[in-house]
C-alpha atoms as a PDB file:
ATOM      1  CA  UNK A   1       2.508  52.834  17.704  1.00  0.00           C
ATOM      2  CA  UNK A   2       4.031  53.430  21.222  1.00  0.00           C
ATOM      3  CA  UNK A   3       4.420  57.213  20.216  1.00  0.00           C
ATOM      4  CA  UNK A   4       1.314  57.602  18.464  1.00  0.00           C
ATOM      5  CA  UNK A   5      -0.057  56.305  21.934  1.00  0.00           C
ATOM      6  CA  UNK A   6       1.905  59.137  24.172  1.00  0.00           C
ATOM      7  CA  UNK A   7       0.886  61.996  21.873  1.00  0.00           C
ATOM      8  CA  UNK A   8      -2.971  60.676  22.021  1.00  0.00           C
ATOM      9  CA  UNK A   9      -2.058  60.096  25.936  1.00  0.00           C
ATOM     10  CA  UNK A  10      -1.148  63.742  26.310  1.00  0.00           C
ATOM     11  CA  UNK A  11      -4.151  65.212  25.485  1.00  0.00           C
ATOM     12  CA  UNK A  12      -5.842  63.065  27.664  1.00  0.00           C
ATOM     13  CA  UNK A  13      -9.072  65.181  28.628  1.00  0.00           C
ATOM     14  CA  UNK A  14      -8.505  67.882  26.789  1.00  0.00           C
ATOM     15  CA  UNK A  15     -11.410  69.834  25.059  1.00  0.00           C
ATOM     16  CA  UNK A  16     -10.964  69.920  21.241  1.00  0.00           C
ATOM     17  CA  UNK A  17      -8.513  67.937  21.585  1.00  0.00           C
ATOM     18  CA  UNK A  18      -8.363  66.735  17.457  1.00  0.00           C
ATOM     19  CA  UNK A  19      -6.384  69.255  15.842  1.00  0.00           C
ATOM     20  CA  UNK A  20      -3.756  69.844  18.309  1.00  0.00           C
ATOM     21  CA  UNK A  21      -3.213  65.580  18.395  1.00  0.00           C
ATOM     22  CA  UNK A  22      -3.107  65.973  14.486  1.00  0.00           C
ATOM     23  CA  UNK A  23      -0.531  68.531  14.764  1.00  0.00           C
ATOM     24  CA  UNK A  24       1.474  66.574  17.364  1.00  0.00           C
ATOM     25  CA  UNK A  25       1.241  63.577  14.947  1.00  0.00           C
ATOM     26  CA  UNK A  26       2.102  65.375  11.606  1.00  0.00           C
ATOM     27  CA  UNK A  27       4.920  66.495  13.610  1.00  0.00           C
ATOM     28  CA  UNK A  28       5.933  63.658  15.087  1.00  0.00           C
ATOM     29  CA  UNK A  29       6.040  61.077  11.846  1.00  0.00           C
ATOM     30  CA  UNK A  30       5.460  64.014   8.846  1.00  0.00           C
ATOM     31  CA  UNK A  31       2.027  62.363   8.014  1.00  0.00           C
ATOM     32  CA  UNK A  32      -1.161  61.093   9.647  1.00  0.00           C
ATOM     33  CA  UNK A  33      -1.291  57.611   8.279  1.00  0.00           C
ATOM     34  CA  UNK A  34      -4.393  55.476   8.173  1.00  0.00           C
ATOM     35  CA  UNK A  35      -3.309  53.691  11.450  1.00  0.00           C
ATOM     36  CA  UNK A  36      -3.595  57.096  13.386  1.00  0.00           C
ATOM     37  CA  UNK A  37      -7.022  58.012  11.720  1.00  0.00           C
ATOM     38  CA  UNK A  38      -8.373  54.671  13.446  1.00  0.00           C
ATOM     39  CA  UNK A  39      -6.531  55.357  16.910  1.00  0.00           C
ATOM     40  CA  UNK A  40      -6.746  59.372  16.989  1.00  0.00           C
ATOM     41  CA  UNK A  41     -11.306  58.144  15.879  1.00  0.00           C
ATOM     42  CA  UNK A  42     -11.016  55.379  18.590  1.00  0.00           C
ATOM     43  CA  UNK A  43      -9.522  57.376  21.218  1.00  0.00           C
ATOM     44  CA  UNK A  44     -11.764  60.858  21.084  1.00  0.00           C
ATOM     45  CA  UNK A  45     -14.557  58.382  19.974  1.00  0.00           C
ATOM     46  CA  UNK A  46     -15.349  59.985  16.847  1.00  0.00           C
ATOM     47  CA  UNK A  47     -16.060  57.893  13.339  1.00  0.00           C
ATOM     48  CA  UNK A  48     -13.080  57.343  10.858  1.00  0.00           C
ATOM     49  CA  UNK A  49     -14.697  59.334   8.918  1.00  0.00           C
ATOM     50  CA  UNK A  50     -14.662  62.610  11.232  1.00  0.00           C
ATOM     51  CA  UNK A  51     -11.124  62.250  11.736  1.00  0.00           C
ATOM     52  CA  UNK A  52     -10.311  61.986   7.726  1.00  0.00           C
ATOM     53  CA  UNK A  53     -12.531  64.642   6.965  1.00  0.00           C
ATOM     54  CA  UNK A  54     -10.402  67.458   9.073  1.00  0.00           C
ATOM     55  CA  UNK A  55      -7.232  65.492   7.894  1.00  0.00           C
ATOM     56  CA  UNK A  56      -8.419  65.657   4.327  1.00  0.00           C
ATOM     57  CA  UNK A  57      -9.944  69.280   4.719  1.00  0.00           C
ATOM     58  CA  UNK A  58      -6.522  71.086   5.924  1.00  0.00           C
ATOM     59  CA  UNK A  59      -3.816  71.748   3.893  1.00  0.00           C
ATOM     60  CA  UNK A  60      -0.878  71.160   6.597  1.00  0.00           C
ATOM     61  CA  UNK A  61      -1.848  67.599   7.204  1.00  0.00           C
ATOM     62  CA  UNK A  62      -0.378  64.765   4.773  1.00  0.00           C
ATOM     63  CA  UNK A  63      -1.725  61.501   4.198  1.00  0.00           C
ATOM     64  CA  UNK A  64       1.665  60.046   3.322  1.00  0.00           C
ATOM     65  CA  UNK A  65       5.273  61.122   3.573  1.00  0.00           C
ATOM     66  CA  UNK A  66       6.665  63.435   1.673  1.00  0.00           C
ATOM     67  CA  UNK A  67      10.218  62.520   1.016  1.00  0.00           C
ATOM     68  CA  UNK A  68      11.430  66.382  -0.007  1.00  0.00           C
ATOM     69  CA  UNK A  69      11.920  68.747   1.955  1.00  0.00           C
ATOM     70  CA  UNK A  70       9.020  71.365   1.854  1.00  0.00           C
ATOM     71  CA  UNK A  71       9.160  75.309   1.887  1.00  0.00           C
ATOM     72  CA  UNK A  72       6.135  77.104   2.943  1.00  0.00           C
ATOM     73  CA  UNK A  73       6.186  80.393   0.492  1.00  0.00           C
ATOM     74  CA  UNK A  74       3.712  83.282   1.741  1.00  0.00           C
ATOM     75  CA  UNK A  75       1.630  84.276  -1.597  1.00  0.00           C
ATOM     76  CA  UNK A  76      -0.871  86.744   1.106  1.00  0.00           C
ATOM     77  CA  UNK A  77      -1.574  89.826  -0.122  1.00  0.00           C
ATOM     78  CA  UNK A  78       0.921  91.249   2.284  1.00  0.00           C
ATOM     79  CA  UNK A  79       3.650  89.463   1.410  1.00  0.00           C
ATOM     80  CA  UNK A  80       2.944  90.112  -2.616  1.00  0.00           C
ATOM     81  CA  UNK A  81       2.851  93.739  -2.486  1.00  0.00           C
ATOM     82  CA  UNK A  82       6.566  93.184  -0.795  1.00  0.00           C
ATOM     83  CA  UNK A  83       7.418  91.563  -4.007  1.00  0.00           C
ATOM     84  CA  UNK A  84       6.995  87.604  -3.070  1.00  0.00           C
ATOM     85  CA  UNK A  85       5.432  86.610  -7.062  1.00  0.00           C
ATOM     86  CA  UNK A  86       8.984  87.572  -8.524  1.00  0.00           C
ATOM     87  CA  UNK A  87      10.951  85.926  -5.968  1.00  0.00           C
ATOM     88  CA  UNK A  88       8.979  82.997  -6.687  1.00  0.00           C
ATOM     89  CA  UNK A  89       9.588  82.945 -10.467  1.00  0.00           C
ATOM     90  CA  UNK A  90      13.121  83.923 -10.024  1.00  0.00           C
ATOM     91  CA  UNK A  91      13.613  79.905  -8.209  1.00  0.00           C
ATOM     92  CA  UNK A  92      15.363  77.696  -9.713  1.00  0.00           C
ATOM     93  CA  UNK A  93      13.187  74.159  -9.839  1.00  0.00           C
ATOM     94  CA  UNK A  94      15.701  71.657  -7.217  1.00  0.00           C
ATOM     95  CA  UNK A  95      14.266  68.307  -6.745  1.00  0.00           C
ATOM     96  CA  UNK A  96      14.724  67.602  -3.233  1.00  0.00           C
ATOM     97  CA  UNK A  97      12.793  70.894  -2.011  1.00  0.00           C
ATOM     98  CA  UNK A  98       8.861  70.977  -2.423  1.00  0.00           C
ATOM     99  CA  UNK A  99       7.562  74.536  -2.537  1.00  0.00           C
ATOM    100  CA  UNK A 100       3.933  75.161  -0.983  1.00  0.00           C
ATOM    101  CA  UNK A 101       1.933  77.701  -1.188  1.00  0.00           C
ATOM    102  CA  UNK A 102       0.315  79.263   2.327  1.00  0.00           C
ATOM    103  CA  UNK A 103      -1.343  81.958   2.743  1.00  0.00           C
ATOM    104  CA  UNK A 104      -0.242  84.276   5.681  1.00  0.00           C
ATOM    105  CA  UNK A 105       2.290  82.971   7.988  1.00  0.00           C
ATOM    106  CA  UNK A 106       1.969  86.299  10.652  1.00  0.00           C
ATOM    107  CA  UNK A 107       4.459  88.515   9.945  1.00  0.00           C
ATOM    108  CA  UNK A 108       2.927  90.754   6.942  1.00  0.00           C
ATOM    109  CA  UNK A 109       5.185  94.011   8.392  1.00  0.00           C
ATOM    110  CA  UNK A 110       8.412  92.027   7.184  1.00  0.00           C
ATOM    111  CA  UNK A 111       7.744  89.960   4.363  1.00  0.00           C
ATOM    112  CA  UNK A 112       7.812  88.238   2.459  1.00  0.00           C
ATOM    113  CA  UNK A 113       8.380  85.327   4.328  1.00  0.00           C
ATOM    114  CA  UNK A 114       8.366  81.535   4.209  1.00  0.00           C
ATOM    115  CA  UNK A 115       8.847  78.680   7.060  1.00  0.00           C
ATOM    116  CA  UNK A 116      10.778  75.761   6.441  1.00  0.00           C
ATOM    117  CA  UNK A 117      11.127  72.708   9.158  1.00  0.00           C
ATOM    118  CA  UNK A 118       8.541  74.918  11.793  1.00  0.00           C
ATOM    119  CA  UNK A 119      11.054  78.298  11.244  1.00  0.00           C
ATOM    120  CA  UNK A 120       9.813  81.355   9.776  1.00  0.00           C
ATOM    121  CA  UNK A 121      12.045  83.566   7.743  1.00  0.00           C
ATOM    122  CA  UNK A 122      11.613  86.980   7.422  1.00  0.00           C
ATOM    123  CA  UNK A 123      12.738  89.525   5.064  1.00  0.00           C
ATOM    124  CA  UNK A 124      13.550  87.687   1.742  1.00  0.00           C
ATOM    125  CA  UNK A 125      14.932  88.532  -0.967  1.00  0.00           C
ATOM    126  CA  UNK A 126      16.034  86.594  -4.091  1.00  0.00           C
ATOM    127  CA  UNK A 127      19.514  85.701  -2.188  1.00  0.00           C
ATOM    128  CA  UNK A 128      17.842  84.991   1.245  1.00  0.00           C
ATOM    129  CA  UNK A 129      15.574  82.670  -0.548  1.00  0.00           C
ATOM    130  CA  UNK A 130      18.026  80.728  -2.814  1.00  0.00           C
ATOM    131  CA  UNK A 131      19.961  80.065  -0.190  1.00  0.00           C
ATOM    132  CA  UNK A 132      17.153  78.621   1.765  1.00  0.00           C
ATOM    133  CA  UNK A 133      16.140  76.298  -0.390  1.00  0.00           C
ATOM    134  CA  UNK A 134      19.562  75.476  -0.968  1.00  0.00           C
ATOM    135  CA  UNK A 135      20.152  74.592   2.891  1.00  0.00           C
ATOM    136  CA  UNK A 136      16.729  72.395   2.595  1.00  0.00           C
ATOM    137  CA  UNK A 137      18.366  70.360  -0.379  1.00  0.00           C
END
C-alpha cells in the first residue's frame, strides 16, 4: 500500500488527475486491484463506482494480474494494409505470451507494429515478430 500511496501522492493537485494515477498504478503492480479503486475513489473523492467505471471502460487497465506476458498487435487500418492479418495467422499459439489486439499504436508510416513491456516495434515481419514473442516467453 506504501506505493500505491506515493503514486496517488504524486499527483497531488493535479487536474484530471484519474487516468494518469491509473496508468502509474497499472504500471506499477500490472493491475488496478479493488484496494486501489477504494484509495485512487477516496483520494480524488470520487465514488467507487466512478473509479471502476473508467477502469472497467478502457481496455489497457486489468482488474487482476495477468501472469503471461502480453503483446500489443496493431490490427489499424494502417498497419493491415502493411500486411499485419497474415502475420497474425502465421503465429504460432505459445502459452506464456498473451496477444492483444490495439488499435493504432502511432507509427502507421512503419508498420505494422506491436509494443511489448511499454516498447514499440516497428517494421515487422513474420521473423521480427516470432522472435518477439519468443523473447516475451
Amino acid at each position: 500500500m506504501e506505493r500505491l500511496e506515493q503514486i496517488i501522492a504524486s499527483h497531488a493537485g493535479r487536474q484530471g488527475a484519474l487516468l494518469p494515477i491509473l496508468h502509474d498504478v497499472q504500471a506499477a503492480f500490472g493491475h488496478v486491484s479493488e484496494d486501489a479503486i477504494r484509495a485512487v475513489a477516496s483520494a480524488l473523492n470520487l465514488s467507487r463506482a466512478d473509479v471502476f467505471g473508467v477502469v472497467s471502460f478502457y481496455h489497457d487497465f486489468r482488474q487482476s494480474p495477468e501472469p503471461r506476458a502480453v503483446l500489443k498487435l496493431c490490427r489499424a487500418e494502417a498497419c493491415q494494409a502493411r500486411g499485419v492479418e497474415a502475420l497474425a495467422a502465421q503465429l504460432p499459439d505459445n502459452p506464456h505470451v498473451k496477444i492483444e489486439a490495439v488499435y493504432c499504436l502511432g507509427l502507421c508510416s512503419v508498420g505494422p507494429n506491436a509494443m511489448a513491456e511499454g516498447k514499440v516495434h516497428a517494421r515487422l515481419d513474420a521473423s521480427k515478430l516470432g522472435a518477439l514473442v519468443e523473447s516475451l516467453a
